[in-house]
N, C-alpha and C. Protein backbone atom coordinates (compact mmCIF):
# COMPACT_ATOMS: atom_id res chain seq x y z
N UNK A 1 55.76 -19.58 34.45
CA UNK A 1 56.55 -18.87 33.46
C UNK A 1 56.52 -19.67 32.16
N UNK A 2 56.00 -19.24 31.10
CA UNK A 2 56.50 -19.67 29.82
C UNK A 2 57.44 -19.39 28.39
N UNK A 3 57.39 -19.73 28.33
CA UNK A 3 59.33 -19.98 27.59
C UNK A 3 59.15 -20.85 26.52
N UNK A 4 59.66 -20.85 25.32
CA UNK A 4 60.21 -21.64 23.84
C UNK A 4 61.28 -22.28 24.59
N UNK A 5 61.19 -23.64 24.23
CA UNK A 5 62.34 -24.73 24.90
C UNK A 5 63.72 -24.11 23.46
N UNK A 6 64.55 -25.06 24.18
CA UNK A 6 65.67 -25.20 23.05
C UNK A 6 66.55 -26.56 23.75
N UNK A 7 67.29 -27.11 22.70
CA UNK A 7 67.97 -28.28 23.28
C UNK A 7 68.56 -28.55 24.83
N UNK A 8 68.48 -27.30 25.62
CA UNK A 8 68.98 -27.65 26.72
C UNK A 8 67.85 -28.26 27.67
N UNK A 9 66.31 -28.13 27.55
CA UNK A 9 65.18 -28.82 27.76
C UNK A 9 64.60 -29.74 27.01
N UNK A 10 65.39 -30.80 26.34
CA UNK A 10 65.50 -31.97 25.59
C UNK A 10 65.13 -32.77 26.90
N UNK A 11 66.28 -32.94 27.70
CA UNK A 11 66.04 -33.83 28.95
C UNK A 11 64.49 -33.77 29.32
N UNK A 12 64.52 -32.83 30.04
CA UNK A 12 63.14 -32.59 30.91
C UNK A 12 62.01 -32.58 29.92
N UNK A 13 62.15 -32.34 28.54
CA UNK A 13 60.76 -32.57 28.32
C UNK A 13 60.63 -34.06 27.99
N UNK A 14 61.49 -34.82 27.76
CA UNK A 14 61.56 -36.28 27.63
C UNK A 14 61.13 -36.85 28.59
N UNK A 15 61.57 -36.19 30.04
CA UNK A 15 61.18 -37.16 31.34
C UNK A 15 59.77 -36.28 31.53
N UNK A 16 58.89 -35.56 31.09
CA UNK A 16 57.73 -35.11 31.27
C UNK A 16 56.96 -35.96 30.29
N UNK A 17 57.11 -36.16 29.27
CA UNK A 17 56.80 -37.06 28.28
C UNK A 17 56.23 -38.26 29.19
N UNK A 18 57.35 -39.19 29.14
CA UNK A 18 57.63 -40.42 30.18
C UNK A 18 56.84 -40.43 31.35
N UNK A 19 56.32 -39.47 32.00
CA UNK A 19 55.92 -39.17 33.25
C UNK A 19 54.33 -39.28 32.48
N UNK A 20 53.79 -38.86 31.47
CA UNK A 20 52.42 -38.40 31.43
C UNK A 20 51.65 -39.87 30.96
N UNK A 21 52.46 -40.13 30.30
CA UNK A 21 52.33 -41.73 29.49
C UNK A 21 52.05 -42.57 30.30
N UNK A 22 53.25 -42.70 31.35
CA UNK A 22 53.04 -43.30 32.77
C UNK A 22 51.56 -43.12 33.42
N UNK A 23 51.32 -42.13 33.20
CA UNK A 23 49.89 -41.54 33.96
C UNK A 23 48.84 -41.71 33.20
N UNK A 24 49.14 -42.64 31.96
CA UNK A 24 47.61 -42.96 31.38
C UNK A 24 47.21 -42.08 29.93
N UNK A 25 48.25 -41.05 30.11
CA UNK A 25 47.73 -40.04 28.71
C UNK A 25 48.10 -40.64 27.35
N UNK A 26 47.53 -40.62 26.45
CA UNK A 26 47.33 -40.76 25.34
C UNK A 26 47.89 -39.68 24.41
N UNK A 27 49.59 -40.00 24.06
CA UNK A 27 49.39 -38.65 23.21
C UNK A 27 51.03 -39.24 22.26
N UNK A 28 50.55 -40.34 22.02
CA UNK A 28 50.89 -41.15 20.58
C UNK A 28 52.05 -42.16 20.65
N UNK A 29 52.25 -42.47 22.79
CA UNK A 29 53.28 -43.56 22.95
C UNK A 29 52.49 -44.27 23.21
N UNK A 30 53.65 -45.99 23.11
CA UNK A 30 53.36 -46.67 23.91
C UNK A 30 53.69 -46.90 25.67
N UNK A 31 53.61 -47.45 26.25
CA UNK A 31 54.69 -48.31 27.31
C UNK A 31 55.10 -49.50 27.05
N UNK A 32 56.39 -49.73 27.93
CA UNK A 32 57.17 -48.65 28.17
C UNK A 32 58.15 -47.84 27.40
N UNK A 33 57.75 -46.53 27.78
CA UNK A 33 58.72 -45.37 27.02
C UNK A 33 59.66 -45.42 27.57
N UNK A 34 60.59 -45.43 26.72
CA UNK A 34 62.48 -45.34 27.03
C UNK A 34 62.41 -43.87 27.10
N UNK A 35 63.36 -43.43 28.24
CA UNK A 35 63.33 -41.79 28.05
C UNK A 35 64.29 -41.44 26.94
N UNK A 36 65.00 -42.29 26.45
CA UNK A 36 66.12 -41.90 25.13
C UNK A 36 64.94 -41.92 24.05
N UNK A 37 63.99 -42.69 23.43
CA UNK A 37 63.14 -42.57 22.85
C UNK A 37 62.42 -41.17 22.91
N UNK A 38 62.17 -40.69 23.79
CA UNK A 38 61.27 -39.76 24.10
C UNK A 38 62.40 -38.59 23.86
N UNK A 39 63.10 -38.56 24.30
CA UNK A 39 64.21 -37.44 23.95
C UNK A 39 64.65 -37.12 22.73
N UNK A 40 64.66 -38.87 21.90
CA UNK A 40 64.58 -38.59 20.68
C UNK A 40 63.66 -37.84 19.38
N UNK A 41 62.80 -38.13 20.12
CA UNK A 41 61.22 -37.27 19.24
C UNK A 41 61.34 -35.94 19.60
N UNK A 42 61.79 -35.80 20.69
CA UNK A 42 61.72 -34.32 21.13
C UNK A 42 62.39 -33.54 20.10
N UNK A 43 64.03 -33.87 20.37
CA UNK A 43 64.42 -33.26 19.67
C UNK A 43 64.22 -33.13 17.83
N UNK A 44 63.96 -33.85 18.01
CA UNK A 44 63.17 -34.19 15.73
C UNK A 44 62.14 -32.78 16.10
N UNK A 45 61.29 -32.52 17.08
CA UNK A 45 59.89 -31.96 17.20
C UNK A 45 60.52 -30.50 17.10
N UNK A 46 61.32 -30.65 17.68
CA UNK A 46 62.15 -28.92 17.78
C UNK A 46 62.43 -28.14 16.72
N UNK A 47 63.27 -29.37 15.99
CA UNK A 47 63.58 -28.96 14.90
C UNK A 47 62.60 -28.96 13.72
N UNK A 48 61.61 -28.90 13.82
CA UNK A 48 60.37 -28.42 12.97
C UNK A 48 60.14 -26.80 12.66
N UNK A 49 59.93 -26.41 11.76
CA UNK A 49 60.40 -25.26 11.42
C UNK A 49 58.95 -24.83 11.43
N UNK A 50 58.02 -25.71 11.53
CA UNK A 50 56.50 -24.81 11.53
C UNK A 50 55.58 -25.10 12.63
N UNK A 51 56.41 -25.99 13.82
CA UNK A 51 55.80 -26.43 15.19
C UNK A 51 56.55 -25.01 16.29
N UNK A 52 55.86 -24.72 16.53
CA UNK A 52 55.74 -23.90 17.66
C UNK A 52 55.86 -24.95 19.07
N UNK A 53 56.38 -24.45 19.48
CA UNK A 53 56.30 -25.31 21.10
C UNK A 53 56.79 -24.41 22.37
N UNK A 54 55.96 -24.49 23.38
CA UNK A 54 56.12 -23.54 24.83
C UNK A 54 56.33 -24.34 25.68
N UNK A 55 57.06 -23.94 26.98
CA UNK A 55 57.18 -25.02 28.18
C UNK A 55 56.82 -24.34 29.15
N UNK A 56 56.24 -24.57 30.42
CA UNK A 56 55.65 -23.90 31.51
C UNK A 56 56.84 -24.53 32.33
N UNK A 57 57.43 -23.31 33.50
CA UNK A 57 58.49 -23.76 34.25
C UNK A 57 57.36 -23.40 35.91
N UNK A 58 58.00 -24.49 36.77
CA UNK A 58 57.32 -23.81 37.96
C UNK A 58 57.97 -23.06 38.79
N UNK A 59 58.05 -22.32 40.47
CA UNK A 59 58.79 -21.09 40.62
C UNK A 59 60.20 -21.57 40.41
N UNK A 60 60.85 -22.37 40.57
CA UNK A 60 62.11 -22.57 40.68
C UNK A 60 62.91 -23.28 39.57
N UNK A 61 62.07 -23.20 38.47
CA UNK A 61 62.04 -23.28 36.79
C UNK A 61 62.49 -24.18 36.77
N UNK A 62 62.13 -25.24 37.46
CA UNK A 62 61.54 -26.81 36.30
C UNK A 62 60.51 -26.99 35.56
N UNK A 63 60.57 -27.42 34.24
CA UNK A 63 60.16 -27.55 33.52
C UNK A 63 58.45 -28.69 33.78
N UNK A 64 57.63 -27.76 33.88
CA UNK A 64 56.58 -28.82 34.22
C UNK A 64 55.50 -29.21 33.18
N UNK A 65 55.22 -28.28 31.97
CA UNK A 65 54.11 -28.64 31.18
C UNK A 65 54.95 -28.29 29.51
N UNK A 66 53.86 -28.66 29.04
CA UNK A 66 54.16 -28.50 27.19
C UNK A 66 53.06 -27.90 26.35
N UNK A 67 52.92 -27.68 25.35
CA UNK A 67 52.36 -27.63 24.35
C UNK A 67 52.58 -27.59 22.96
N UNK A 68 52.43 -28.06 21.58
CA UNK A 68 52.69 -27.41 20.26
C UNK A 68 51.63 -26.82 19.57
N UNK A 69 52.06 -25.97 18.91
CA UNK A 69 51.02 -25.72 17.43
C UNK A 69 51.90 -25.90 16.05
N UNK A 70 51.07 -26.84 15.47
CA UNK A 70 51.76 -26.59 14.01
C UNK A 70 51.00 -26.44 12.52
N UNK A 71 51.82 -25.49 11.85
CA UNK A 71 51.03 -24.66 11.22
C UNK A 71 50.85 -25.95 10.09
N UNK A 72 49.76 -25.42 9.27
CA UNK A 72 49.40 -26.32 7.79
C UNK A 72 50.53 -25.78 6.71
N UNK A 73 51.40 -26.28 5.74
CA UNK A 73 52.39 -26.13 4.85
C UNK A 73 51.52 -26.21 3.79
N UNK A 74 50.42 -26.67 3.42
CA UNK A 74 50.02 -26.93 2.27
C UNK A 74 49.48 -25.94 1.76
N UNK A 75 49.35 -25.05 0.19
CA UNK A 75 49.05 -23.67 0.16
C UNK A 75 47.22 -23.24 0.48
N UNK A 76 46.48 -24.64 0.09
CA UNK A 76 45.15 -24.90 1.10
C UNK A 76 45.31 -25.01 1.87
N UNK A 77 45.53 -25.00 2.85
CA UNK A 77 45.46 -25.26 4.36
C UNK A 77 46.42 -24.39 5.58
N UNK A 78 46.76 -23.22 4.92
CA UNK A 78 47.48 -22.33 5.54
C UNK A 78 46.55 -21.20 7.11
N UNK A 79 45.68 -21.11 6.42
CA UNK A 79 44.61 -20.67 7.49
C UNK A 79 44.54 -21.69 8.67
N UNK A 80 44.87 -23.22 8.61
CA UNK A 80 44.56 -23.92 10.12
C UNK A 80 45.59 -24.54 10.76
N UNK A 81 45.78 -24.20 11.45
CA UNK A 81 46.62 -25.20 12.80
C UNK A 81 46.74 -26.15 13.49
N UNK A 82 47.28 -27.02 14.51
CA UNK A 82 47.10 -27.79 15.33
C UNK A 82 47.76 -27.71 16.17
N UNK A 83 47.08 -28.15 16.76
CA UNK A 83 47.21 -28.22 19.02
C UNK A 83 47.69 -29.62 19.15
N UNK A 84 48.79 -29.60 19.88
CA UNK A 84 49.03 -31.40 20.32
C UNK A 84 50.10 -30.89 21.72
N UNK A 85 50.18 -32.22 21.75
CA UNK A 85 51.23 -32.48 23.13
C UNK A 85 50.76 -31.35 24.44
N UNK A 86 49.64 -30.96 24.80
CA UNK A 86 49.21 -30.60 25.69
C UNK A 86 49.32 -31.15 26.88
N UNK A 87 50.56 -31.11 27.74
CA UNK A 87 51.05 -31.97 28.89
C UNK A 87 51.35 -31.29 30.17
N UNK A 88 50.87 -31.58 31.11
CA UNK A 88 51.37 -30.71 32.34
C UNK A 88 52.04 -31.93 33.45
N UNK A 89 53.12 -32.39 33.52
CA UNK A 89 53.43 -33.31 34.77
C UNK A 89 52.19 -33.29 36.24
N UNK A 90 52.17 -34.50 36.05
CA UNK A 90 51.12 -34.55 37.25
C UNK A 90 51.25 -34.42 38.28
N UNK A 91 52.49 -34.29 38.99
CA UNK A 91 52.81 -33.28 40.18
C UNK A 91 51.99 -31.47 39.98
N UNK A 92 51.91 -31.51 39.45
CA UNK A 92 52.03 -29.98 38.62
C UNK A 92 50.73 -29.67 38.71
N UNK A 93 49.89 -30.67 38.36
CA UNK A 93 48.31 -30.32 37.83
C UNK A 93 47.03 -29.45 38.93
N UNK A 94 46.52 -28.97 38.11
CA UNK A 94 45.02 -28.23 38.69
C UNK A 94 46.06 -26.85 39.55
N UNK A 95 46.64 -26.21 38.60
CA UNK A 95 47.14 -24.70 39.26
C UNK A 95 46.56 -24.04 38.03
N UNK A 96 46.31 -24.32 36.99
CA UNK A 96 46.31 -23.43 35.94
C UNK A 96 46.97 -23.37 34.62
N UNK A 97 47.78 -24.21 34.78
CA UNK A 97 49.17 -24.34 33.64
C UNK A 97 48.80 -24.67 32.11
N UNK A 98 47.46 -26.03 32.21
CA UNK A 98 47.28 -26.08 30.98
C UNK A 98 46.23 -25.05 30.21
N UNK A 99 45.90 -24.13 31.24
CA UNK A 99 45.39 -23.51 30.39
C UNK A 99 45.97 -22.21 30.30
N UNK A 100 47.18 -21.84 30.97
CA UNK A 100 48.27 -20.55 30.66
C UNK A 100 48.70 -21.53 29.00
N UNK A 101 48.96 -22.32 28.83
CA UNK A 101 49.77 -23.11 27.93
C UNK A 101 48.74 -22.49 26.90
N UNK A 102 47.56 -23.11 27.18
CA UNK A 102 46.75 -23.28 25.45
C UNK A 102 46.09 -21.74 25.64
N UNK A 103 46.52 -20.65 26.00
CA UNK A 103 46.09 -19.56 26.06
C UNK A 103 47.14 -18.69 25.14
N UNK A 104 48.49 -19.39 25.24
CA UNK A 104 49.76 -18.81 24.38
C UNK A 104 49.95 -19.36 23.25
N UNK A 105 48.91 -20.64 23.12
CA UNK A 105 49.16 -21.55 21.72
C UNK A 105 48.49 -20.80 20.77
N UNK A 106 46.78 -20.38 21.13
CA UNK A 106 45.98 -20.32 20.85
C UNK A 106 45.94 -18.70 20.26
N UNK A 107 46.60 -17.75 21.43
CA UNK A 107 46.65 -16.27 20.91
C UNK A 107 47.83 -16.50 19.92
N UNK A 108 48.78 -17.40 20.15
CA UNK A 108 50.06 -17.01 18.89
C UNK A 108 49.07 -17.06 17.16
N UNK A 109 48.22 -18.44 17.54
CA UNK A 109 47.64 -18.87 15.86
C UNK A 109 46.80 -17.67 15.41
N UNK A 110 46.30 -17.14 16.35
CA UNK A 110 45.12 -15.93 15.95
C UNK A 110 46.45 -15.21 15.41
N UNK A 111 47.20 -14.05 15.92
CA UNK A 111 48.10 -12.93 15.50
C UNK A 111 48.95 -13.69 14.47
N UNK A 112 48.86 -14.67 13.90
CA UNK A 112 49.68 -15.40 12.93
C UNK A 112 48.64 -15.11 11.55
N UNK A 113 47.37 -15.35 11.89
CA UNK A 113 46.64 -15.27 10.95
C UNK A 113 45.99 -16.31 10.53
N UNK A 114 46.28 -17.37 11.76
CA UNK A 114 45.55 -18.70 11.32
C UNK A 114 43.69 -18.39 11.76
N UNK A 115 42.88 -19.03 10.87
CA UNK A 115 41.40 -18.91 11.56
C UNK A 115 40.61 -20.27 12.10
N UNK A 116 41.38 -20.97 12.22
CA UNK A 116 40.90 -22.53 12.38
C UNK A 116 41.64 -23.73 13.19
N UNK A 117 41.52 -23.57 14.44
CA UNK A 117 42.67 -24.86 15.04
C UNK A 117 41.94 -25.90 15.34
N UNK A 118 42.84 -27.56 15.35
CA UNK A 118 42.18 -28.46 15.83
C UNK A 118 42.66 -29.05 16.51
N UNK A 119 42.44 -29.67 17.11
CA UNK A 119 42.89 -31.13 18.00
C UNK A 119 42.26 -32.57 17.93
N UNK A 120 42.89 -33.45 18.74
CA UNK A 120 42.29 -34.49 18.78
C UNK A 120 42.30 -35.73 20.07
N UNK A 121 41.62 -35.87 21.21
CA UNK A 121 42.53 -35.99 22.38
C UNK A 121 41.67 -37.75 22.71
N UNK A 122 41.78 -38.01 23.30
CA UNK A 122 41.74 -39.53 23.47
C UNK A 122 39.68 -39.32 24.21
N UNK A 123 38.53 -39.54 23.14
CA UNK A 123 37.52 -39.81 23.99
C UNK A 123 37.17 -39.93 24.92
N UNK A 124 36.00 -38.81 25.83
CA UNK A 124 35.80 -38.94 27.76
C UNK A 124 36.90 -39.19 28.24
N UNK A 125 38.14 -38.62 27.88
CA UNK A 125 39.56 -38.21 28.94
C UNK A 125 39.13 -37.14 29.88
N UNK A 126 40.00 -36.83 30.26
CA UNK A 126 39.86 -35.27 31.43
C UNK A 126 40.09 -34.30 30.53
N UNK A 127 40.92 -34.52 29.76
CA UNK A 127 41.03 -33.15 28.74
C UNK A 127 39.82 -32.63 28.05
N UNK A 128 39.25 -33.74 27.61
CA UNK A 128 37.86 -33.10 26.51
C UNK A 128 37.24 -32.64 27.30
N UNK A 129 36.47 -32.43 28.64
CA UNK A 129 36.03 -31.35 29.18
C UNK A 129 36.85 -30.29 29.28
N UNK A 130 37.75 -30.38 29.63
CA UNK A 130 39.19 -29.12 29.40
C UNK A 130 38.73 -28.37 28.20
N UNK A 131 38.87 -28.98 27.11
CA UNK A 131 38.67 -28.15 25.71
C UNK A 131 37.66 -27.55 25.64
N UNK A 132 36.81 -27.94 26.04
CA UNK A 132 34.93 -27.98 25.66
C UNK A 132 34.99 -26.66 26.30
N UNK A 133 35.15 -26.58 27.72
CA UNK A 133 35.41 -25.30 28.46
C UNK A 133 35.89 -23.85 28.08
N UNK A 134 36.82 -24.71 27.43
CA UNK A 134 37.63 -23.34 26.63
C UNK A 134 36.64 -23.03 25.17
N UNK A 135 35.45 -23.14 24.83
CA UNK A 135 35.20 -23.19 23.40
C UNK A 135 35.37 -24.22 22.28
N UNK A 136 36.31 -25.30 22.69
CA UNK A 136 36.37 -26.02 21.69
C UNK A 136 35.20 -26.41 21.28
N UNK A 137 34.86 -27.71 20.38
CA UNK A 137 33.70 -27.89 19.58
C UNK A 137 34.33 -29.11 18.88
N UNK A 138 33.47 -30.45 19.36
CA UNK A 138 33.43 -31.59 19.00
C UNK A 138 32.98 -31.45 17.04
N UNK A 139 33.64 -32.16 16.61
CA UNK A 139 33.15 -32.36 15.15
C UNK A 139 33.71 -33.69 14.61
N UNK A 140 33.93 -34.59 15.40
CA UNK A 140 33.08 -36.44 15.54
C UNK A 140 34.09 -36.86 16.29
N UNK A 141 33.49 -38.08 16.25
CA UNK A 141 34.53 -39.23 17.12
C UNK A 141 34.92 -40.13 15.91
N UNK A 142 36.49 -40.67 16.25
CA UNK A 142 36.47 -41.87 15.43
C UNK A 142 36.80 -43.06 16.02
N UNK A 143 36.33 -44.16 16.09
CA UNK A 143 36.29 -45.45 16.92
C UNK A 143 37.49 -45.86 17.09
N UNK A 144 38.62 -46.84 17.11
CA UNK A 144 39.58 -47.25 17.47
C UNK A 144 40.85 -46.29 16.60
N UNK A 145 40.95 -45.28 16.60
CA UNK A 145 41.98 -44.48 16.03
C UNK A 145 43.16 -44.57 16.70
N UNK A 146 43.15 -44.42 18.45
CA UNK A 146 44.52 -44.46 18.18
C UNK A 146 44.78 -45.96 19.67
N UNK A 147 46.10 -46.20 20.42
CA UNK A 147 45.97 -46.82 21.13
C UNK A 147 46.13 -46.19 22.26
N UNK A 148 45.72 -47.02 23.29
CA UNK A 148 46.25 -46.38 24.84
C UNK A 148 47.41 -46.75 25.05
N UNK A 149 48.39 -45.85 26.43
CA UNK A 149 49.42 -46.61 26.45
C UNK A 149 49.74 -47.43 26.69
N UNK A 150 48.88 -48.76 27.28
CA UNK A 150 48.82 -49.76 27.22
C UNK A 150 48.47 -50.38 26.05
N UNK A 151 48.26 -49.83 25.11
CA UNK A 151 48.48 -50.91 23.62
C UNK A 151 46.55 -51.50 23.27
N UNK A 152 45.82 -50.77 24.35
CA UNK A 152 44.04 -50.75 23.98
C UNK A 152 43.81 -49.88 22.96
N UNK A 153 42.96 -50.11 21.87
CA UNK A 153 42.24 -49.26 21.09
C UNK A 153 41.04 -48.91 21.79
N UNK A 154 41.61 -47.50 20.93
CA UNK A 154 40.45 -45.93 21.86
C UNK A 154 39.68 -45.30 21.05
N UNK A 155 38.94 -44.43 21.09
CA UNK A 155 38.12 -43.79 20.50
C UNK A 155 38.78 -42.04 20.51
N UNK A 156 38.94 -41.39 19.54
CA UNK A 156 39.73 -39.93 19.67
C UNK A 156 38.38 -39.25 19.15
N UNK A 157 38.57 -37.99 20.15
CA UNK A 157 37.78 -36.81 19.46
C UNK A 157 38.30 -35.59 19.19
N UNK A 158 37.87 -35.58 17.34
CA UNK A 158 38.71 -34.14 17.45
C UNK A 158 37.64 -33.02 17.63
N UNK A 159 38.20 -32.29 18.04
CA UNK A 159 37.83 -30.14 17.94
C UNK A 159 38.16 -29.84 17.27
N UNK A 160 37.97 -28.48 17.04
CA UNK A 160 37.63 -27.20 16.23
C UNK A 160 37.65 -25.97 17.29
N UNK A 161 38.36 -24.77 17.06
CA UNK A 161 38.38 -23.51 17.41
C UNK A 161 38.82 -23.13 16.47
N UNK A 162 37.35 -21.93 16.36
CA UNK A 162 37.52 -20.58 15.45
C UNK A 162 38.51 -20.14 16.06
N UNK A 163 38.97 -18.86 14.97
CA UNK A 163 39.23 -17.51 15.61
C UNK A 163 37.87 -16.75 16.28
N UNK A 164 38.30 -15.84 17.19
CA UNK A 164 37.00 -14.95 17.69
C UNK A 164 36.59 -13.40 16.35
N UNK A 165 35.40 -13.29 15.81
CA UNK A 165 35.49 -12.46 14.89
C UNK A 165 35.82 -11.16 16.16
């Protein structure tokens, strides 16, 4: 089931946060994450007036995955988007979720009118075949951009998805 969070899934997406980080993902902490930290970003993230964000619940609606899109503000850059926080708790994984997730990210930016989304996910992760799958489209790597959560410099690659004409 997916659903627009609101402050009462502050908690749970904090301890999903915490949980993925734990698991090696790359998606702009360090360790160790304080879950008050993580709760704290959350809620700042919510309150973004041009981030979109969905939560995947499983049958008995806990909160198991994430995603955002957020739109470009600048009056150039209104046509493109971005994809981040693509997270599914790893209890959770290989049912389908992250890609129900980036299937609702992805149709919202099209019917919005965006023609251009990107991302950028941590180099030969599990995700960049994920993307690739879906259409994405490598357009470079950059060498030590961001860190792991262990505090290693990594190599990020971003994508590109059109819209479909």
């Amino acid at each position: 089931m997916l659903a627009d969070p609101g402050e009462e899934d502050v908690a749970a997406l904090a301890a999903l946060l915490v949980d993925v980080v734990e698991g090696g993902a790359s998606v702009g902490f360090l360790l160790p994450l304080p879950h008050a930290e993580a709760a704290a970003w959350w809620r700042e993230t919510l309150a973004d007036p041009l981030t979109r964000t969905w939560v995947a619940r499983d049958d008995d609606g806990a909160l198991v995955g994430t995603v955002r899109l957020t739109l470009a503000w600048k009056p150039n850059s209104r046509h493109r988007g971005e994809v981040s926080k693509l997270m599914v708790a790893r209890h959770a994984r290989r049912r389908g979720l992250a890609g129900r997730l980036m299937d609702v990210a992805e149709r919202t930016a099209w019917d919005e009118g965006l023609r251009l989304l990107l991302l950028d996910t941590e180099t030969d992760s599990p995700a960049q075949p994920f993307y690739a799958a879906r259409g994405w489209r490598v357009v470079g790597v950059i060498e030590d951009y961001a860190a792991t959560p262990y505090g290693d410099p990594a190599a990020t690659t971003v994508m590109e998805l059109r819209r479909p004409s």
